[in-house]
C-alpha atoms as a PDB file:
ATOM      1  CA  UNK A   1     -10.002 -13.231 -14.267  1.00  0.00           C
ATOM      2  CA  UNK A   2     -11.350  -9.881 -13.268  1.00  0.00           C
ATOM      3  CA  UNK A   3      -9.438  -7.586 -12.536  1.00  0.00           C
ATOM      4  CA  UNK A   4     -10.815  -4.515  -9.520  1.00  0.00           C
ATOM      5  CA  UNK A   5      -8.819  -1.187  -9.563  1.00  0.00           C
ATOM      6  CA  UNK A   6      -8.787   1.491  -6.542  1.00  0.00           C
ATOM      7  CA  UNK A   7      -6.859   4.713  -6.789  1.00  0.00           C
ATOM      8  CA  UNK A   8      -6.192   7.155  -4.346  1.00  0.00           C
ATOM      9  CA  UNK A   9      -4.777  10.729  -4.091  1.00  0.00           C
ATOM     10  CA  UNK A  10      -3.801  12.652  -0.998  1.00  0.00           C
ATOM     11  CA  UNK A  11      -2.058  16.025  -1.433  1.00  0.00           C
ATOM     12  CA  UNK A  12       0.892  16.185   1.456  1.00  0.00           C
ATOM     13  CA  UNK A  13       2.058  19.480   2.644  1.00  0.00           C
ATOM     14  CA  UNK A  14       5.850  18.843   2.603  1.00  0.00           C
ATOM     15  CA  UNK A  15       8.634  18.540   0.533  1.00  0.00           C
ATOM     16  CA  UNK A  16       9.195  15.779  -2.287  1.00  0.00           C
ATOM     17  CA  UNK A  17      12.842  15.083  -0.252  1.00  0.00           C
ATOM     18  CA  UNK A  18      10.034  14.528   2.627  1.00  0.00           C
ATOM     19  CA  UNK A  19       7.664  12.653   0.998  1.00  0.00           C
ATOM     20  CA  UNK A  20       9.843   9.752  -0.860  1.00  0.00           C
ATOM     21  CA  UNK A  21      12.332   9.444   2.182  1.00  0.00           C
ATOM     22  CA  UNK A  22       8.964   8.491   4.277  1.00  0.00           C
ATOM     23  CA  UNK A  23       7.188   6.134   1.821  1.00  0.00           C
ATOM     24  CA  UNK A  24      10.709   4.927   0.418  1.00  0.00           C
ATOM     25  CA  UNK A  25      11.956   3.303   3.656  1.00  0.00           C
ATOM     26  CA  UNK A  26       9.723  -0.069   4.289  1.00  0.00           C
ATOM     27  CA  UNK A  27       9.897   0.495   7.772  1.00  0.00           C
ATOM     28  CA  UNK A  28       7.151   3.201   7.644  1.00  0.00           C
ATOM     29  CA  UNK A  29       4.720   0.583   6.138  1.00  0.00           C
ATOM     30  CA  UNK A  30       3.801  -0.907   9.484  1.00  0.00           C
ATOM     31  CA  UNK A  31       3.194   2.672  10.115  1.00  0.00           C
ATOM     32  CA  UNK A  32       0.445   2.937   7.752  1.00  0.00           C
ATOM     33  CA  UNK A  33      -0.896  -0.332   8.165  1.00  0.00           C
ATOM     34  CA  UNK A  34      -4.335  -0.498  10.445  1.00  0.00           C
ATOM     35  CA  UNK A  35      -3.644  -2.760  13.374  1.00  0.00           C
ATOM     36  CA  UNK A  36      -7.187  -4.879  12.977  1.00  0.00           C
ATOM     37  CA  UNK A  37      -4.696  -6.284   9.744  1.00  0.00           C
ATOM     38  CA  UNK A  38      -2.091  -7.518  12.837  1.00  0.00           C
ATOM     39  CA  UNK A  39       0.342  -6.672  10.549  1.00  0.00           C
ATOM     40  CA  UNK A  40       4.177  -8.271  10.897  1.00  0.00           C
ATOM     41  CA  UNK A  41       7.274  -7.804   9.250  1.00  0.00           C
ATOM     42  CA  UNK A  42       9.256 -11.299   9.110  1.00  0.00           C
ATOM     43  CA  UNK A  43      11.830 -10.109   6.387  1.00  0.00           C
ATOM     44  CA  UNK A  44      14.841  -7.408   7.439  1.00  0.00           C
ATOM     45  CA  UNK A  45      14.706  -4.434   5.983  1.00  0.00           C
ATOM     46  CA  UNK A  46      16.601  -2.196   4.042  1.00  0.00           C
ATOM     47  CA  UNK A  47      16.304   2.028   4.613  1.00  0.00           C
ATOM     48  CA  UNK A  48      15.278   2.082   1.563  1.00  0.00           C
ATOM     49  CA  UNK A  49      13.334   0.633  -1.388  1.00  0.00           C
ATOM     50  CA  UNK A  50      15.381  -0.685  -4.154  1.00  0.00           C
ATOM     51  CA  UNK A  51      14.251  -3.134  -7.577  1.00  0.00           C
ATOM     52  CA  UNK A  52      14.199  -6.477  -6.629  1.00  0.00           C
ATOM     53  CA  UNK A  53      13.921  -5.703  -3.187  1.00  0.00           C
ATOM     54  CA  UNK A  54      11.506  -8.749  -1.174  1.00  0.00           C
ATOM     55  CA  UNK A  55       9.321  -7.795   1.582  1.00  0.00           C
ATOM     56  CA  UNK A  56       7.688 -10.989   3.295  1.00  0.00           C
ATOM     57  CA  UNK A  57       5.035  -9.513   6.234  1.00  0.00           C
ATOM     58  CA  UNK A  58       2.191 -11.915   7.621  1.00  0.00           C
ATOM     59  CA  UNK A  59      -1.381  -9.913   7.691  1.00  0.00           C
ATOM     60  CA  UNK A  60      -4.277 -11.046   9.690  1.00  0.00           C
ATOM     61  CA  UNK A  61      -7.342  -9.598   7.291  1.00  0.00           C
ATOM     62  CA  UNK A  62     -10.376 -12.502   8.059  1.00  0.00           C
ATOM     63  CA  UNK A  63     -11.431 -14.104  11.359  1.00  0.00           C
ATOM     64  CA  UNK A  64      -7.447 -14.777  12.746  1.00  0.00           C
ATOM     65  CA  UNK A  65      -6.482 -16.647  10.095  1.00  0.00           C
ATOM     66  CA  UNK A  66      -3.010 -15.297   9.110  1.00  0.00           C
ATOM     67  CA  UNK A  67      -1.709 -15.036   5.587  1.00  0.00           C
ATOM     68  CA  UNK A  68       1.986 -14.778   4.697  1.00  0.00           C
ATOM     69  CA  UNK A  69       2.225 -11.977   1.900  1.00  0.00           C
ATOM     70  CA  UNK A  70       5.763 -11.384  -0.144  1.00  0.00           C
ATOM     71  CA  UNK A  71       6.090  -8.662  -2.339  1.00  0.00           C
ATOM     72  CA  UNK A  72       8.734  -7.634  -4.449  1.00  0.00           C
ATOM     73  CA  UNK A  73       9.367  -3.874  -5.643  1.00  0.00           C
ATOM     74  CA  UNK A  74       9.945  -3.630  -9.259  1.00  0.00           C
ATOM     75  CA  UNK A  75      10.442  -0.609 -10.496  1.00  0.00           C
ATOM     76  CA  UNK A  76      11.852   2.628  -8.606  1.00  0.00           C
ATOM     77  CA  UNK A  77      12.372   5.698 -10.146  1.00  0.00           C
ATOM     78  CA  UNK A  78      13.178   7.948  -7.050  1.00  0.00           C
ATOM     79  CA  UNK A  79      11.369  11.023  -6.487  1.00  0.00           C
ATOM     80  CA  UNK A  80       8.505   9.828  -8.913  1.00  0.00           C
ATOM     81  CA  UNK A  81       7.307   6.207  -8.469  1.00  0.00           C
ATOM     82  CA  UNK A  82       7.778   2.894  -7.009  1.00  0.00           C
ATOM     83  CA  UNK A  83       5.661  -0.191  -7.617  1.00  0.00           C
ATOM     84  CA  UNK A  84       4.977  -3.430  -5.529  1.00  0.00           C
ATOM     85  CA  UNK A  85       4.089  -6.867  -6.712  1.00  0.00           C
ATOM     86  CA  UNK A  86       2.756  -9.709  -4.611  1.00  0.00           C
ATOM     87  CA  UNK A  87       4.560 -12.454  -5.580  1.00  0.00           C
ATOM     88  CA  UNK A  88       2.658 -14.961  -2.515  1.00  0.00           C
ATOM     89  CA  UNK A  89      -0.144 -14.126  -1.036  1.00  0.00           C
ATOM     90  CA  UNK A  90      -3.723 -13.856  -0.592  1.00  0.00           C
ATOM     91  CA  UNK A  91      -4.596 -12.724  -3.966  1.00  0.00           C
ATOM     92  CA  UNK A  92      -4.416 -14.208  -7.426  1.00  0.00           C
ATOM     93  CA  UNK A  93      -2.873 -10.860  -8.492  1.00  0.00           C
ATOM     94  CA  UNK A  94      -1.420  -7.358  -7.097  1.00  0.00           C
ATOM     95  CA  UNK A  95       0.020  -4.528  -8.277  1.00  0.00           C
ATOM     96  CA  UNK A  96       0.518  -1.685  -6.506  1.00  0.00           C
ATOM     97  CA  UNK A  97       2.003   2.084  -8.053  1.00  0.00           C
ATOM     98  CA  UNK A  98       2.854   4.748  -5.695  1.00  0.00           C
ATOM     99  CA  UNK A  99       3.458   7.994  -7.209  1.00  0.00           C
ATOM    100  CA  UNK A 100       4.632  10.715  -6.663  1.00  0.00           C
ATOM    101  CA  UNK A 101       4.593  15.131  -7.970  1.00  0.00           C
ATOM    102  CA  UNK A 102       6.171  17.957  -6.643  1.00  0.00           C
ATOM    103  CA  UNK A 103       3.417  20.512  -7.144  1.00  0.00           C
ATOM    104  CA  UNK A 104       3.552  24.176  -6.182  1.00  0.00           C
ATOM    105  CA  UNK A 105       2.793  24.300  -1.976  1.00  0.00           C
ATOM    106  CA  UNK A 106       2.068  20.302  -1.965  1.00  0.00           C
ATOM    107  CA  UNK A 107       3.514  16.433  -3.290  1.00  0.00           C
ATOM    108  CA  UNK A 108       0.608  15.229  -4.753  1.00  0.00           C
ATOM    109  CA  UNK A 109       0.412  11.325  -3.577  1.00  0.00           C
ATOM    110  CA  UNK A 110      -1.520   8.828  -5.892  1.00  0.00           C
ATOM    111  CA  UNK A 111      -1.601   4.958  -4.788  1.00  0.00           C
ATOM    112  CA  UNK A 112      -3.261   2.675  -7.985  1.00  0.00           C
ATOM    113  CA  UNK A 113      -3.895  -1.048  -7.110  1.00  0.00           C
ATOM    114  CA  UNK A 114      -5.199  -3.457  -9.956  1.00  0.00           C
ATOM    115  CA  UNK A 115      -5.735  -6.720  -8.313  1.00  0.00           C
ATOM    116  CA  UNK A 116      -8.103  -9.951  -8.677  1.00  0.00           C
ATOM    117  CA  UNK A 117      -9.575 -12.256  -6.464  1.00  0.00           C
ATOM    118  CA  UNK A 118      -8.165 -15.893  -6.127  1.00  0.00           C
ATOM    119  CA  UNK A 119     -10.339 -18.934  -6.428  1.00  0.00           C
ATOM    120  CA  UNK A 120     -12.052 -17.542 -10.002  1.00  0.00           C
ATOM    121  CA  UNK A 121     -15.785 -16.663 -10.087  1.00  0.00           C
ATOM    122  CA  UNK A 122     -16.045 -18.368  -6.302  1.00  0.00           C
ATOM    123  CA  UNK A 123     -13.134 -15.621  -5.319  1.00  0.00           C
ATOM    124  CA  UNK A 124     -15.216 -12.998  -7.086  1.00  0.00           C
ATOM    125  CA  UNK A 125     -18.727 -13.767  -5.153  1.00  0.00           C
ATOM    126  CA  UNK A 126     -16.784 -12.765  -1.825  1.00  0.00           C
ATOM    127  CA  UNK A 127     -15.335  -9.536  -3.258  1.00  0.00           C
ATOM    128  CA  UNK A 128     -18.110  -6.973  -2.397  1.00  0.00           C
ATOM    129  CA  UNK A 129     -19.131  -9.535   0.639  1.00  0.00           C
ATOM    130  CA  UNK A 130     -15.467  -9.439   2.409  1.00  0.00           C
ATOM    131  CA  UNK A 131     -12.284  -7.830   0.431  1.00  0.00           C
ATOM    132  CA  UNK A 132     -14.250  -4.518  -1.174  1.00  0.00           C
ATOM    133  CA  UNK A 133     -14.984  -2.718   1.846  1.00  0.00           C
ATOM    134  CA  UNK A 134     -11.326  -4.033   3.812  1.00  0.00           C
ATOM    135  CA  UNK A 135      -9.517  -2.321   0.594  1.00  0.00           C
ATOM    136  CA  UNK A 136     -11.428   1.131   1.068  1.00  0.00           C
ATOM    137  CA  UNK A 137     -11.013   0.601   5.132  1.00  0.00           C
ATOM    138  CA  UNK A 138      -7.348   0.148   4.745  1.00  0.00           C
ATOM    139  CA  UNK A 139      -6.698   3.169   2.069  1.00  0.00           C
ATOM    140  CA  UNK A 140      -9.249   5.190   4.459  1.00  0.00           C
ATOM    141  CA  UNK A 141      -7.010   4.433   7.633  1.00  0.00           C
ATOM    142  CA  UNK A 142      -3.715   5.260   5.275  1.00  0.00           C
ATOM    143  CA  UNK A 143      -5.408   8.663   4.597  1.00  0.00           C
ATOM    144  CA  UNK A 144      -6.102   9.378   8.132  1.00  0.00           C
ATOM    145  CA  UNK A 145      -2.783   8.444   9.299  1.00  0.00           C
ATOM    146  CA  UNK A 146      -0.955  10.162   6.609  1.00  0.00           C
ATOM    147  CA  UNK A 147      -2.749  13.987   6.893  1.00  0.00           C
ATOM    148  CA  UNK A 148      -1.904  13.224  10.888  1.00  0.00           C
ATOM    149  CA  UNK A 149       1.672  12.725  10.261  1.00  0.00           C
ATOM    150  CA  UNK A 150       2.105  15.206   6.726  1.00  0.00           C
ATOM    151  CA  UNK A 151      -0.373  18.032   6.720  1.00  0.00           C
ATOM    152  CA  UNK A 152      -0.484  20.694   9.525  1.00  0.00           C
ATOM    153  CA  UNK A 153      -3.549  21.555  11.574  1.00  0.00           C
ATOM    154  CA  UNK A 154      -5.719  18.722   9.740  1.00  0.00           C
ATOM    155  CA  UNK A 155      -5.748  20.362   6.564  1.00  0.00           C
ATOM    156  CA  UNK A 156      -6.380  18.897   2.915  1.00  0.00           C
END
């Protein structure tokens, strides 16, 4: 099984309180979440992310055919990371870290996903043809939305 790895850092110019209350509530996700993905909650949600928390959400990613997705956070420490785990879903593996540092005028925000293609070396093929470039879209949409809602006057 390979395993593909995309990491991501935005620097947010607001507090650390600011920062984890935003990403911490599962709400904001739909938020975040380009709407070519027709993303929908189905599970209620808490305010807030705890361990052993399940999210179920239905995403729309190829040619209208919907996928059911449940994750499950698994580890929270607050103020400094959380990390999601598909447990169903459209890949064979997915593990998602969200972290997070108080620097001096900033939070610096760091996403890393590890995650493999289902369907073994077939799965693989379609990687650079289909899921590649919908990973980057998605994290460049998140980055886009994010510096609109966190950093003043389009800054970075």
């Amino acid at each position: 099984m390979k395993i593909y790895r995309k990491e991501h850092t935005q620097h947010l110019h607001v507090s650390l309180d600011e920062a984890w209350s935003y990403f911490s509530n599962p709400v904001n996700l739909a938020d975040i979440t380009p709407s070519w993905l027709r993303f929908r909650l189905i599970s209620s949600l808490p305010q807030e992310i705890y361990p052993g928390l399940i999210l179920t959400y239905q995403i729309t990613p190829i040619s209208r055919i919907p996928f059911s997705w449940v994750t499950e956070i698994t580890h929270v420490k607050e103020k400094e990371y959380f990390v999601d785990e598909q447990r169903f879903g459209p890949y064979a593996f997915w593990h998602h870290q969200h972290h997070f540092r108080q620097l001096d005028n900033s939070v610096e925000m760091t996403d890393i996903v590890h995650y493999a293609m289902p369907f073994g070396p077939i799965g693989q093929l379609f990687h650079p043809l289909l899921v590649k470039n919908k990973v980057e879209d998605i994290f460049e949409y998140r980055r886009k939305k994010i510096k609109k809602i966190f950093i003043p006057n389009g800054e970075n």
